[in-house]
C-alpha atoms as a PDB file:
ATOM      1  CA  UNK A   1       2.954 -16.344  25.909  1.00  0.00           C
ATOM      2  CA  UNK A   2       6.580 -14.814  25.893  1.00  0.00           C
ATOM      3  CA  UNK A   3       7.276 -11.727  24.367  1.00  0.00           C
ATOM      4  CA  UNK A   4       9.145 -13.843  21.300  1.00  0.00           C
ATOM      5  CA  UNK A   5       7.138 -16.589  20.096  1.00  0.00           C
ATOM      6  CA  UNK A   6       8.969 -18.932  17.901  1.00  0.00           C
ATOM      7  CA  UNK A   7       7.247 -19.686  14.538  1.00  0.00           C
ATOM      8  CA  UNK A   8       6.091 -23.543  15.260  1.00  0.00           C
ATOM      9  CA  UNK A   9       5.201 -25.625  12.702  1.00  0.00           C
ATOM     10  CA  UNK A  10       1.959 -27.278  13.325  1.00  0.00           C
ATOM     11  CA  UNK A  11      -0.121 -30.596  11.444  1.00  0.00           C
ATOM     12  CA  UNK A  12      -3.145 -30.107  10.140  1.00  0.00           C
ATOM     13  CA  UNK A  13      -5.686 -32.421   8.100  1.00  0.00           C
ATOM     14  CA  UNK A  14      -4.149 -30.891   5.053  1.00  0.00           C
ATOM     15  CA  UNK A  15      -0.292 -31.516   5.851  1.00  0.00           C
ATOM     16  CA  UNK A  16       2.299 -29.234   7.622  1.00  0.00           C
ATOM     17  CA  UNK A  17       1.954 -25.544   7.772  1.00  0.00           C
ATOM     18  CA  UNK A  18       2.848 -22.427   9.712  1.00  0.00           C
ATOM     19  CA  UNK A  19       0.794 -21.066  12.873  1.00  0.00           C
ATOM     20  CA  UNK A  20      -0.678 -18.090  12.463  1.00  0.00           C
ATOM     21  CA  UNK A  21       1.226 -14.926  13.927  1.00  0.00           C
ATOM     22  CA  UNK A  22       2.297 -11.426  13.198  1.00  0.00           C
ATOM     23  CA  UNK A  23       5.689  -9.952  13.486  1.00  0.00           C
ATOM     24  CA  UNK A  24       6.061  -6.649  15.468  1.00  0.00           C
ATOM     25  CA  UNK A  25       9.055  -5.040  15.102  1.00  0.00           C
ATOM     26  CA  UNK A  26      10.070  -2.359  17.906  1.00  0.00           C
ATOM     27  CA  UNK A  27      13.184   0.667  16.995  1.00  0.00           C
ATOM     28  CA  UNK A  28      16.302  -0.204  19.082  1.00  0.00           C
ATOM     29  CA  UNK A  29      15.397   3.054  21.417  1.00  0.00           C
ATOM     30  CA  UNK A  30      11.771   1.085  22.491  1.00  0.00           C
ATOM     31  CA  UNK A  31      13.282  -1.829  22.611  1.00  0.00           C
ATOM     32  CA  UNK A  32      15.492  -1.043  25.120  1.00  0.00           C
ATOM     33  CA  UNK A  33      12.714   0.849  27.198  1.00  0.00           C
ATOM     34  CA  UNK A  34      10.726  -2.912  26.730  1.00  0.00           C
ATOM     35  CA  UNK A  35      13.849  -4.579  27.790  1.00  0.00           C
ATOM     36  CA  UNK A  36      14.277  -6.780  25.194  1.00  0.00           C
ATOM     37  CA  UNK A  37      16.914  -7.929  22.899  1.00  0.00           C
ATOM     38  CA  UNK A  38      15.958  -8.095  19.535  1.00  0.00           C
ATOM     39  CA  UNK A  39      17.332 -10.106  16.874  1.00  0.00           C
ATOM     40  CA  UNK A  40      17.226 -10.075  12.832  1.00  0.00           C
ATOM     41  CA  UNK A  41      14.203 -12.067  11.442  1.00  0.00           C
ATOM     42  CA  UNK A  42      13.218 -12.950   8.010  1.00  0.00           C
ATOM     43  CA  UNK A  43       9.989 -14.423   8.909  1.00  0.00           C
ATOM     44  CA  UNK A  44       6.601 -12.837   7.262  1.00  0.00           C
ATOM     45  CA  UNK A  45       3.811 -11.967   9.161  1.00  0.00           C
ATOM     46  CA  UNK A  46       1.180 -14.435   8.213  1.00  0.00           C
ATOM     47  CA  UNK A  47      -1.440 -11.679   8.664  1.00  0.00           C
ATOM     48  CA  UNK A  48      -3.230  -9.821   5.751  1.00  0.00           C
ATOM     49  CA  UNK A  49      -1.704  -6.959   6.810  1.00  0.00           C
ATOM     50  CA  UNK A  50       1.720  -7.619   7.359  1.00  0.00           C
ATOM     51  CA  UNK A  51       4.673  -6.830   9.985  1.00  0.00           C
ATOM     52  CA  UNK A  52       4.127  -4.187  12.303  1.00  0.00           C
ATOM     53  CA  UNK A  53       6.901  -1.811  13.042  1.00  0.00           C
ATOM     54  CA  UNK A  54       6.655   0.274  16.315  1.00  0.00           C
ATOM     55  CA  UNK A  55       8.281   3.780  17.500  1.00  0.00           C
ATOM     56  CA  UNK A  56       8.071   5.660  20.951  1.00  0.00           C
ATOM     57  CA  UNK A  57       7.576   9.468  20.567  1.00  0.00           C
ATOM     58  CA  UNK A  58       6.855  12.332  23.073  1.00  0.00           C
ATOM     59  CA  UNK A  59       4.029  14.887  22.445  1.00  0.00           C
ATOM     60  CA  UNK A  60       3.445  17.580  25.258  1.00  0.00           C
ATOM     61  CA  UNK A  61       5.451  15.441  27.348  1.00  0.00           C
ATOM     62  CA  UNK A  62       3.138  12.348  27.336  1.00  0.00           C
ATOM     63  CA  UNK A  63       4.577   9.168  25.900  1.00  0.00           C
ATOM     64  CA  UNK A  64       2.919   7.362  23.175  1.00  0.00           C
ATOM     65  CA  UNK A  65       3.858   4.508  20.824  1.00  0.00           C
ATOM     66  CA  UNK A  66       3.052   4.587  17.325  1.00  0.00           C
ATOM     67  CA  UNK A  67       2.444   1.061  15.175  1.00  0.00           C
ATOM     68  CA  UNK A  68       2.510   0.753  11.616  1.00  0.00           C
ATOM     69  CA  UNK A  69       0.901  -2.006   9.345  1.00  0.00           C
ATOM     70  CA  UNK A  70       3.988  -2.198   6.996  1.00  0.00           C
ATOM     71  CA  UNK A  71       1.798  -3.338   3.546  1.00  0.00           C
ATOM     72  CA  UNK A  72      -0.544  -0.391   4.280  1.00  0.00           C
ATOM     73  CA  UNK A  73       0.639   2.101   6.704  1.00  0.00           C
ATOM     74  CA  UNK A  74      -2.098   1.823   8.050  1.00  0.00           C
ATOM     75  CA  UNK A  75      -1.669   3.330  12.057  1.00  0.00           C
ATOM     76  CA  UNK A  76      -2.060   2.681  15.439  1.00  0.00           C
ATOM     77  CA  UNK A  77      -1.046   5.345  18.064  1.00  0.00           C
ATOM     78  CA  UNK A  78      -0.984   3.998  22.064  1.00  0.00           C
ATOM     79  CA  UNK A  79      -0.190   5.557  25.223  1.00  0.00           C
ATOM     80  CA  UNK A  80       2.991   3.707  25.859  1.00  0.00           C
ATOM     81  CA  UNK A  81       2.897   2.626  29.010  1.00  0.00           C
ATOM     82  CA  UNK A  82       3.818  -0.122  30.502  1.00  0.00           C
ATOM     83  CA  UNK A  83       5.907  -0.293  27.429  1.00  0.00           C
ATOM     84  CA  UNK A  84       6.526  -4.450  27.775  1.00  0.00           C
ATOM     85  CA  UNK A  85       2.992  -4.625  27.241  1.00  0.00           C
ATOM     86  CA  UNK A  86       2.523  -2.582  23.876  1.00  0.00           C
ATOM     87  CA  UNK A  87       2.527  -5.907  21.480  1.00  0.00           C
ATOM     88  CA  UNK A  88      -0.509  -7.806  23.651  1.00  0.00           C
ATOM     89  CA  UNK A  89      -2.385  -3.971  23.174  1.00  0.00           C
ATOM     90  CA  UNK A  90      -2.239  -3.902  19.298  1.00  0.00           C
ATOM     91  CA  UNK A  91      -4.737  -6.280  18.618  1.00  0.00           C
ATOM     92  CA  UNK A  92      -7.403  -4.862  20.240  1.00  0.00           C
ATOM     93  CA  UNK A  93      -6.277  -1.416  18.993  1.00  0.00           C
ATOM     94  CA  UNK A  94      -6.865  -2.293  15.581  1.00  0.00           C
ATOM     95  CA  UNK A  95      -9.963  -3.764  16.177  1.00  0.00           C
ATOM     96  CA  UNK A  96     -11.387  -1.094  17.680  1.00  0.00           C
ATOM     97  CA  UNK A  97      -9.628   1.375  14.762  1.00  0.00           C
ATOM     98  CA  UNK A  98     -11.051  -0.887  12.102  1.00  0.00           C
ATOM     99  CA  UNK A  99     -14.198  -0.883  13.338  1.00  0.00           C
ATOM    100  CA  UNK A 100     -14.687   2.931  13.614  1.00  0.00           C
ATOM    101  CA  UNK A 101     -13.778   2.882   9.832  1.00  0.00           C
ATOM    102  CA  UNK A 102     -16.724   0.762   9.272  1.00  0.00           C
ATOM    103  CA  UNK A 103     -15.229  -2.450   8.143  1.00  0.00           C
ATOM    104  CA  UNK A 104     -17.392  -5.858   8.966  1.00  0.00           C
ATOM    105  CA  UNK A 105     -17.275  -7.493  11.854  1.00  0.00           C
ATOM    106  CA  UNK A 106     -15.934 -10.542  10.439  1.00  0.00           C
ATOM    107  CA  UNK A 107     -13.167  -9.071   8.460  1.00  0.00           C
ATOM    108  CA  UNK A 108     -11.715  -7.524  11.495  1.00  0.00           C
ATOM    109  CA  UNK A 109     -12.025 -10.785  13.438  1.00  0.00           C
ATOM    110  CA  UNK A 110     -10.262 -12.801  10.625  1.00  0.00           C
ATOM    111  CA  UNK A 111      -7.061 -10.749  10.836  1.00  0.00           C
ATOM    112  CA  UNK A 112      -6.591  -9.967  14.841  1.00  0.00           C
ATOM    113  CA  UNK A 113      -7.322 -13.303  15.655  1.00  0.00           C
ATOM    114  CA  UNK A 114      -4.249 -13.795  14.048  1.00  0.00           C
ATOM    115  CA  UNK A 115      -2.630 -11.504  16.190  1.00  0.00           C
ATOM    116  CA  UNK A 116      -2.010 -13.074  19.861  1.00  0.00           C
ATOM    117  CA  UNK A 117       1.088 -14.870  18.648  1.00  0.00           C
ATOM    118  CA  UNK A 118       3.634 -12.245  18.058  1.00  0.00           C
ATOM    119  CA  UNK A 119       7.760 -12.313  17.357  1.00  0.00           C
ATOM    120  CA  UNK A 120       9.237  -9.328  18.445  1.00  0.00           C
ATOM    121  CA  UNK A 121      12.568  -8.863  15.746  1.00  0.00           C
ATOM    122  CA  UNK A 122      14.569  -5.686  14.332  1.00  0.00           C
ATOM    123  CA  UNK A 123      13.166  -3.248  11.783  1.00  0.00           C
ATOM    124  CA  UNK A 124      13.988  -3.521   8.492  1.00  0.00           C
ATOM    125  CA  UNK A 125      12.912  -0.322   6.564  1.00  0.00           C
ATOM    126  CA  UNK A 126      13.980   2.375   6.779  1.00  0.00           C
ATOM    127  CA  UNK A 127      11.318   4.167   4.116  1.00  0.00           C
ATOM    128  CA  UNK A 128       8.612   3.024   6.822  1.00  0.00           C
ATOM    129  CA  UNK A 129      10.320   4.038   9.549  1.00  0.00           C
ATOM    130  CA  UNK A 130      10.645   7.749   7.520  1.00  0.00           C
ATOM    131  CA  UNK A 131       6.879   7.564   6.652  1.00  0.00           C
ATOM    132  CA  UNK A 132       6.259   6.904  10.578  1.00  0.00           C
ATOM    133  CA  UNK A 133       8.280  10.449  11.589  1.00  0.00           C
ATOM    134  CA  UNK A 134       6.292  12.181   9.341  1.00  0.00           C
ATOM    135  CA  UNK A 135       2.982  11.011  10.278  1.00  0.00           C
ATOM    136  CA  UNK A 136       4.407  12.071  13.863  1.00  0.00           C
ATOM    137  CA  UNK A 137       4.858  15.590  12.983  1.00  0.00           C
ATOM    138  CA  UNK A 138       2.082  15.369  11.739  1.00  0.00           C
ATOM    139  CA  UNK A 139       0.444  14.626  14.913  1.00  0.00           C
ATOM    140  CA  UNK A 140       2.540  17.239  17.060  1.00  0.00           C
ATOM    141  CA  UNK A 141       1.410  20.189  14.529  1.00  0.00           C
ATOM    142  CA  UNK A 142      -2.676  19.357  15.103  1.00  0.00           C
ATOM    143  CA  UNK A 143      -1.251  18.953  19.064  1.00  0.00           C
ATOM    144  CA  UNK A 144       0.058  22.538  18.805  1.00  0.00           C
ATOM    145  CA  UNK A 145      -2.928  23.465  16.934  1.00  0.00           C
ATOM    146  CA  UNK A 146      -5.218  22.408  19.774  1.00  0.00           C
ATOM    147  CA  UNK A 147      -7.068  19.589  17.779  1.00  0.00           C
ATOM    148  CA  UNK A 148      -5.646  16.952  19.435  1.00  0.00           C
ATOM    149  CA  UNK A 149      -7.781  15.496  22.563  1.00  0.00           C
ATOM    150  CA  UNK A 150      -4.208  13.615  23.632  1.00  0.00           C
ATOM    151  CA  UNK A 151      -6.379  10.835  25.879  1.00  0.00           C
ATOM    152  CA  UNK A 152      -7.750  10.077  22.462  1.00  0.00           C
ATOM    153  CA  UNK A 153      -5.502   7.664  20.502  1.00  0.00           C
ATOM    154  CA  UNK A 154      -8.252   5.742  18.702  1.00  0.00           C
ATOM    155  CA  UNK A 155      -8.819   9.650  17.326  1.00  0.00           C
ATOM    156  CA  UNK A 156      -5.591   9.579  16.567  1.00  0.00           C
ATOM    157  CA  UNK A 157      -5.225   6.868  14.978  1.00  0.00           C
ATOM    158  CA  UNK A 158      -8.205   7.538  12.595  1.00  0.00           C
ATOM    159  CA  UNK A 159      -6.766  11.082  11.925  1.00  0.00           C
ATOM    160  CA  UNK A 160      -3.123   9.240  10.600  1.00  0.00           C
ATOM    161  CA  UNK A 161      -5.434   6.606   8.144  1.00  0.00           C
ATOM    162  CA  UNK A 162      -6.502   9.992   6.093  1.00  0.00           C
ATOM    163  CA  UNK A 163      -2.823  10.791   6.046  1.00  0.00           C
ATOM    164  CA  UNK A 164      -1.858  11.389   2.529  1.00  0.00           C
ATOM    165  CA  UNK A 165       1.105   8.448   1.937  1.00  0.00           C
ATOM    166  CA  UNK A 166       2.917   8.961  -1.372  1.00  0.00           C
ATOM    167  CA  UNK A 167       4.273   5.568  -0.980  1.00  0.00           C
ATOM    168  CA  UNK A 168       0.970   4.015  -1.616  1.00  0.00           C
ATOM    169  CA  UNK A 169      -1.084   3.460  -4.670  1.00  0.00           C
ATOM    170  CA  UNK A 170      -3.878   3.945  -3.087  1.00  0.00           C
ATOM    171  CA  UNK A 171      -2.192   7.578  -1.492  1.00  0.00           C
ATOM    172  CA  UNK A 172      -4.542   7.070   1.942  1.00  0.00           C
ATOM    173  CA  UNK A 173      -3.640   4.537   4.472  1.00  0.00           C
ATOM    174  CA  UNK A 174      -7.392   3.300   4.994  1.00  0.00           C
ATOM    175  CA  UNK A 175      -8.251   3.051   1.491  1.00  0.00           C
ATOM    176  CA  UNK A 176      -4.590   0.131   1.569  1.00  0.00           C
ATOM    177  CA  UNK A 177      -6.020  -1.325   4.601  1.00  0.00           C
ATOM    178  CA  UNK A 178      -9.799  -1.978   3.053  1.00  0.00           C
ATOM    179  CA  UNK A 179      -8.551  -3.681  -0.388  1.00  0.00           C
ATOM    180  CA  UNK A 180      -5.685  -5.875   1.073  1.00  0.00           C
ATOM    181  CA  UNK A 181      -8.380  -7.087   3.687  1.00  0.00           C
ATOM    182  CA  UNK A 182     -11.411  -7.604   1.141  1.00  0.00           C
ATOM    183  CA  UNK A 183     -14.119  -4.912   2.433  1.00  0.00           C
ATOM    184  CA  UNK A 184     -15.834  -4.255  -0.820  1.00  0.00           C
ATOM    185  CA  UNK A 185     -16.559  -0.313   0.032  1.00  0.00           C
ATOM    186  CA  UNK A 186     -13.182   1.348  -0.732  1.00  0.00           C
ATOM    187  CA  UNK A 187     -14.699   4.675   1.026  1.00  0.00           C
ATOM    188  CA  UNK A 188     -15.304   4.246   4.805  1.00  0.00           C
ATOM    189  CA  UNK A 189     -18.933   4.435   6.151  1.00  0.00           C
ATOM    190  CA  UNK A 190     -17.316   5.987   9.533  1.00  0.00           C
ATOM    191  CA  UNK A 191     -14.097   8.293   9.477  1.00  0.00           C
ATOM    192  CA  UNK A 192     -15.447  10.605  12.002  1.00  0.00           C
ATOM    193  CA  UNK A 193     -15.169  14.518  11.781  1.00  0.00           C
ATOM    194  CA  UNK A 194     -11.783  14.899  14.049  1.00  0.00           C
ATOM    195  CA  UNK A 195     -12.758  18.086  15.468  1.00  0.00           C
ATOM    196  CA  UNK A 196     -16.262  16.925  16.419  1.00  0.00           C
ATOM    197  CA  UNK A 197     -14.597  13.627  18.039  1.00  0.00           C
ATOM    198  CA  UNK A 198     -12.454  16.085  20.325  1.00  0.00           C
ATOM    199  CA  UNK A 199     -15.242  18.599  21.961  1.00  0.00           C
END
């Protein structure tokens, strides 16, 4: 698979309709460390929870990448490197991250296996991209706290779906990510205690 995937148009038994795939879209700074060219796409993610959008950031001088479900804000953070590779590690990222927070098996498999098929394309919001800076701060002031274990992104990445996210209805990131993907338990059976995850 290339790192842009064209949307194809597929038969089916039922007619025409669109493979499944998920658009991630990388800032012009991490695009240029993936060396790619990105171009403007109006294509929709066909997955429950939308485009991705993806930023590289530096936190006591290690490089991470941080992913963000666009209908839900929900988070993924990464250790960037190799950065070219970042879009083939999301999927398992999130099902790992989804399945900390408790959500079935099944659910989880129904929206990464949508996920291998990616288009790589420009952002195209800039309140996301705003909500992403904060939740990055937010990261750096528990990293100059001392309760960040910074070989832990899954932790990470749990700690950022408690963020508060004034942009949502539902104000947490998690509590977006359960409804839009069905789990009938709005309140997670496994956010772990962040500061027992790090000792």
């Amino acid at each position: 698979m290339s790192l842009s995937v064209i949307l194809f148009i597929m038969e089916s038994s039922n007619g025409w309709k669109p493979l499944t795939m998920v658009i991630i879209r990388p800032t012009a700074s991490l695009a240029k460390k993936m060396k790619v060219k990105l171009d403007p796409s109006k294509a929709k993610s066909t997955t429950v929870l939308g485009d991705w959008l993806a930023i590289d950031f530096v936190m006591n001088r290690k490089q991470y990448i941080l992913c963000m479900s666009a209908k839900s804000r929900l988070s993924i953070v990464m250790q960037a490197a190799p950065y070219s590779k970042f879009p083939y590690r999301l999927e398992n990222d999130l099902y790992v991250v989804l399945r900390e927070l408790g959500l079935d098996e099944s659910i989880i498999e129904k929206e990464t296996n949508e996920m291998p098929d990616f288009t790589l394309a420009k952002t195209n919001n800039r309140s996301i991209l705003g909500t992403m800076k904060e939740f990055i701060e937010d990261l750096t002031v528990h990293c100059q706290l001392g309760r960040l274990d910074l070989n832990d992104t899954i932790g990470m990445s749990l700690l950022l779906s408690r963020n508060i996210t004034l942009t949502l209805v539902e104000s947490y990131p998690y509590e977006a990510a359960f409804k839009m993907l069905g789990h009938k338990e709005v309140t997670p059976n496994n956010i772990l205690d962040f500061k027992k995850r790090n000792k």
